[in-house]
Protein backbone atom coordinates (compact mmCIF):
# COMPACT_ATOMS: atom_id res chain seq x y z
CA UNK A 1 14.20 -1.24 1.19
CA UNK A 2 14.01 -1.49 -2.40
CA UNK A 3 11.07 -0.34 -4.52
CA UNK A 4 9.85 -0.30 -7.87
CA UNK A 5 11.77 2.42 -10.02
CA UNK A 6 8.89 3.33 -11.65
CA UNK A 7 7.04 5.13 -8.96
CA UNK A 8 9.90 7.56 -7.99
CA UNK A 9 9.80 10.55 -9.59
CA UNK A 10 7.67 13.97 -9.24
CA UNK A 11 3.76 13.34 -9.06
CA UNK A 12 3.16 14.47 -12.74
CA UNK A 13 5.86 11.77 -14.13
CA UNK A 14 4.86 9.00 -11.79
CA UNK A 15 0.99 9.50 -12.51
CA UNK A 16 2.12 9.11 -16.79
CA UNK A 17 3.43 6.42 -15.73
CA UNK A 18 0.77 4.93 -13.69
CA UNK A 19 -1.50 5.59 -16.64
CA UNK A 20 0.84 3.07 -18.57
CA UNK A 21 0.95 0.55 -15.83
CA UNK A 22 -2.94 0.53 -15.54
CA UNK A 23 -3.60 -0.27 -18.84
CA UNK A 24 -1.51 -2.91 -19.13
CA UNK A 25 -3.45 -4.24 -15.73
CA UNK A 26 -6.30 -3.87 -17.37
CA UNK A 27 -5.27 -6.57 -20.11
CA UNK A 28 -4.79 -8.86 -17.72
CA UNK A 29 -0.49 -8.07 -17.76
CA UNK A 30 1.13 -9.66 -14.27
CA UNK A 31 1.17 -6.58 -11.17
CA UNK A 32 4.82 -7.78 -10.58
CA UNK A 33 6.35 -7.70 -14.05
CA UNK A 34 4.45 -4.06 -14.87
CA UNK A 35 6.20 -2.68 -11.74
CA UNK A 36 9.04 -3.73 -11.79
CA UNK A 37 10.11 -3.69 -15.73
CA UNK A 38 12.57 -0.83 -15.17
CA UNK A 39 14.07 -2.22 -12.21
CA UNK A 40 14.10 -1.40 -8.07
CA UNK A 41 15.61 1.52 -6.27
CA UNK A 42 16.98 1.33 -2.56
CA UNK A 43 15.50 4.01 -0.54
CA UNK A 44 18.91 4.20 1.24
CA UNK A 45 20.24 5.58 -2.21
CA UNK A 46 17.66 8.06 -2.96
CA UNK A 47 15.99 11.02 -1.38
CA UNK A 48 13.00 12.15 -1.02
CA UNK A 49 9.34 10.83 1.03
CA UNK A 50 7.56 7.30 0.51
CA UNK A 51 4.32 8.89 -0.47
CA UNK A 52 1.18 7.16 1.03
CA UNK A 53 -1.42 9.27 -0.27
CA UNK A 54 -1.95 11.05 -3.27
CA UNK A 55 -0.93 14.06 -2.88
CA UNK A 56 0.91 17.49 -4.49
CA UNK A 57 4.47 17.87 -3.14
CA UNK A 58 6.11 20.00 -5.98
CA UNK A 59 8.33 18.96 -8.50
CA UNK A 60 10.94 17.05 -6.03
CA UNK A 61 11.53 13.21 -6.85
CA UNK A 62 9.44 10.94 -4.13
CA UNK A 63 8.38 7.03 -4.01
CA UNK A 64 4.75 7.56 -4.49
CA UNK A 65 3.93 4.03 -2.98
CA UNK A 66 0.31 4.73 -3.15
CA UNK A 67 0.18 4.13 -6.87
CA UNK A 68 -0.53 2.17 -8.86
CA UNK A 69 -3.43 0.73 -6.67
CA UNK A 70 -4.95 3.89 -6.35
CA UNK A 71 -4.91 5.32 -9.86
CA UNK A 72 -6.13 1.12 -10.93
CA UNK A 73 -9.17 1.52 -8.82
CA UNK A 74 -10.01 4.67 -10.49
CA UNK A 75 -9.86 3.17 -13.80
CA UNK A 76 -11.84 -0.08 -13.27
CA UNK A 77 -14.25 1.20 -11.25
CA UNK A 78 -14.92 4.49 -12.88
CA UNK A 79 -19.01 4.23 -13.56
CA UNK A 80 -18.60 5.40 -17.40
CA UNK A 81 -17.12 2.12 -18.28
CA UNK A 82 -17.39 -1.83 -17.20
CA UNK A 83 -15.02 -2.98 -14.71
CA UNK A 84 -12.71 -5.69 -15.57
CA UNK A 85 -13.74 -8.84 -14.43
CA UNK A 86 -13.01 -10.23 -10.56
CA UNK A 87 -9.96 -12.38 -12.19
CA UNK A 88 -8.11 -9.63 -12.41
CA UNK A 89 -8.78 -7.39 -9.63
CA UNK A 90 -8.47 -10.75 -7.52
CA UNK A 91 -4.79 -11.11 -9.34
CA UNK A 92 -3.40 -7.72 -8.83
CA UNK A 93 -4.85 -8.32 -5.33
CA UNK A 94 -2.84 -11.34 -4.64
CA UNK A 95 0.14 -10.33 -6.33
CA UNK A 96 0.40 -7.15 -4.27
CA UNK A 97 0.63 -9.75 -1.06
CA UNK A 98 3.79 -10.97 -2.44
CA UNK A 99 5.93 -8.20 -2.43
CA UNK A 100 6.67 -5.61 0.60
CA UNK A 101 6.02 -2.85 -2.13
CA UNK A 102 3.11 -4.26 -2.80
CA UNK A 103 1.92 -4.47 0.97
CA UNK A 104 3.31 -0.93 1.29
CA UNK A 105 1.07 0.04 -1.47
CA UNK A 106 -2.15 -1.50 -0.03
CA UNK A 107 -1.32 -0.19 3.41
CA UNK A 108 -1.91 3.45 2.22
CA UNK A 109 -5.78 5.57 3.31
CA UNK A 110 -6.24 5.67 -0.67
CA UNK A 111 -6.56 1.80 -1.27
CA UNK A 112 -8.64 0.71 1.53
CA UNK A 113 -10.93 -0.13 -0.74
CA UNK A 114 -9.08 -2.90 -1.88
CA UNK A 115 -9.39 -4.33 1.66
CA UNK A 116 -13.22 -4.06 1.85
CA UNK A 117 -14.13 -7.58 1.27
CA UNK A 118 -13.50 -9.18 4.66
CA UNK A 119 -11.61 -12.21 3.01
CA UNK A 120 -9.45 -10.39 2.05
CA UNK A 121 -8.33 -9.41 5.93
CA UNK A 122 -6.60 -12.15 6.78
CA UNK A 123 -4.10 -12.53 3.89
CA UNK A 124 -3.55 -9.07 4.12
CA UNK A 125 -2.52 -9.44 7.63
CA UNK A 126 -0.31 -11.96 7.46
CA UNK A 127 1.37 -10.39 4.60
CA UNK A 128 1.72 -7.46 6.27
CA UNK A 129 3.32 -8.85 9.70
CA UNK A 130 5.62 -10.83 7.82
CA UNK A 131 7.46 -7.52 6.20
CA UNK A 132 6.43 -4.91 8.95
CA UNK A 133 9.86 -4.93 10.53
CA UNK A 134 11.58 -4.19 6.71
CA UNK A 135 8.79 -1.82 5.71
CA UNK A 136 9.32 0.26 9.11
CA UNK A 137 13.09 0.16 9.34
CA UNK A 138 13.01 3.39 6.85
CA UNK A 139 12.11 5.68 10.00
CA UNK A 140 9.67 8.69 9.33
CA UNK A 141 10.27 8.88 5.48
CA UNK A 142 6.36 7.79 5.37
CA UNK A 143 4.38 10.55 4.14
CA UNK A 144 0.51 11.33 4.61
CA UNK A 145 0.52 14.93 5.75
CA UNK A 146 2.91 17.75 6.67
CA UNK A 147 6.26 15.72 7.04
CA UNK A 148 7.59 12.52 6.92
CA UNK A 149 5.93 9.87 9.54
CA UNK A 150 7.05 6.16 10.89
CA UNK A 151 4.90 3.92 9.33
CA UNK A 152 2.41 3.00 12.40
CA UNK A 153 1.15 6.63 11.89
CA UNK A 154 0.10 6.08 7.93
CA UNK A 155 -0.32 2.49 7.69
CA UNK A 156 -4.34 3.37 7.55
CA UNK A 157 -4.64 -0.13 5.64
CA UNK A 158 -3.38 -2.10 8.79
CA UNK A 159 -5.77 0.16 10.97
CA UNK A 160 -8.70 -0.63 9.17
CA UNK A 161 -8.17 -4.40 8.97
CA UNK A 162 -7.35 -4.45 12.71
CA UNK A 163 -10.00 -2.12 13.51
CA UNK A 164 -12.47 -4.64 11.90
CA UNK A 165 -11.20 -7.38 13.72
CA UNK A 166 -12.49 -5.89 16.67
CA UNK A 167 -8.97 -3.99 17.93
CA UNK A 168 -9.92 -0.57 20.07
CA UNK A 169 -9.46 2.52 17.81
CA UNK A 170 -7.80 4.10 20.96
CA UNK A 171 -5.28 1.09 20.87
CA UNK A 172 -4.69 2.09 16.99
CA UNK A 173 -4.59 5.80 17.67
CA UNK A 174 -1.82 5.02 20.34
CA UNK A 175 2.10 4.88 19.91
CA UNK A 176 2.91 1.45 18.64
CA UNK A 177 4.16 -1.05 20.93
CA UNK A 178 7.52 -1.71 20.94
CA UNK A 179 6.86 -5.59 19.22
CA UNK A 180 5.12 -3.92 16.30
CA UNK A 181 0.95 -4.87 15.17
CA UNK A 182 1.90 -8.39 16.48
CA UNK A 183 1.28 -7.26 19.87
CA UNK A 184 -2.47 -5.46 18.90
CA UNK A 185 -3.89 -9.02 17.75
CA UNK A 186 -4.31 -10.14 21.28
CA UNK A 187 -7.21 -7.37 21.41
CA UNK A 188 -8.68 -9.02 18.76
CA UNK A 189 -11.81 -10.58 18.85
CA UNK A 190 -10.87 -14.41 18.80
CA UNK A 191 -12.63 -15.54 15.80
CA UNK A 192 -10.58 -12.70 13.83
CA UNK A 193 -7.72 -13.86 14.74
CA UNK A 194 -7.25 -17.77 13.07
């Protein structure tokens, strides 16, 4: 799976360059072009966890896939300044739908609040099922606590959107089924589902 070389790193490194990234969100500069500027990395070629959450893990290199959703929310919605207008949250958004890094990012427990408005749901979903089967062929590299997880156990994103369209919580607290989240929309409410 490739991802973008600038989020692999140790936390400190990754979060300068986050800091970078987010401003030049804030001016309006394309999600996909900030990211990936200095080029992908397989995760078959390099060690260390895909980070989900944000989160201290000494000064070993990781993908911290949670950024740089996470540390953008911070900035346009901190309360001591205006937020930057719906174009471009809507953008970055959109733009994160396109990529499986992008999904990956907007899976993780820190960006739910991207997925809060409910139209958002159903894009999300679909993006999601269409690169769940590359996103979860890493194995438990996924990290959210401890040790390194498959990515049914972190993908909090995914929970929240099903879990909203009416699935159990026991069904998303379960193992996975072997046909993936497919398999969890038929416990959907109908109307969620189109």
């Amino acid at each position: 799976m490739l991802l973008p070389a600038v989020q692999y790193g140790d936390w400190p490194t990754v979060k300068r360059r986050m800091r970078k990234i987010v401003t030049q969100l804030k001016r309006g500069a394309g999600l996909i072009d900030v990211m990936t500027k200095d080029g992908m990395l397989d995760t078959a070629d390099y060690p260390g966890l895909i980070v989900m959450v944000r989160s201290i893990l000494g000064p070993v290199p990781n993908f911290h896939c949670f950024a740089p959703m996470r540390q953008a929310w911070d900035a346009f919605f901190d309360i001591r300044v205006e937020p930057p207008p719906a174009r471009i949250t809507d953008a970055i958004f959109e733009a994160s739908l396109q990529t499986p890094w992008g999904i990956l990012g907007l899976l993780s427990s820190d960006n739910q609040t991207w997925l809060i408005p409910t139209e958002r749901h159903q894009p999300f979903l679909r993006a999601t099922l269409a690169v769940w089967d590359e996103l979860d062929s890493v194995g438990p590299r996924y990290y959210w606590t401890v040790q390194g997880e498959h990515l049914w156990r972190v993908a909090r994103g995914l929970h929240y959107v099903l879990a909203n369209m009416g699935v159990p919580n026991d069904m998303l607290r379960s193992p996975l089924p072997p046909e993936g989240p497919r398999a969890l929309l038929r416990y959907a409410r109908p109307v969620a589902q189109g």
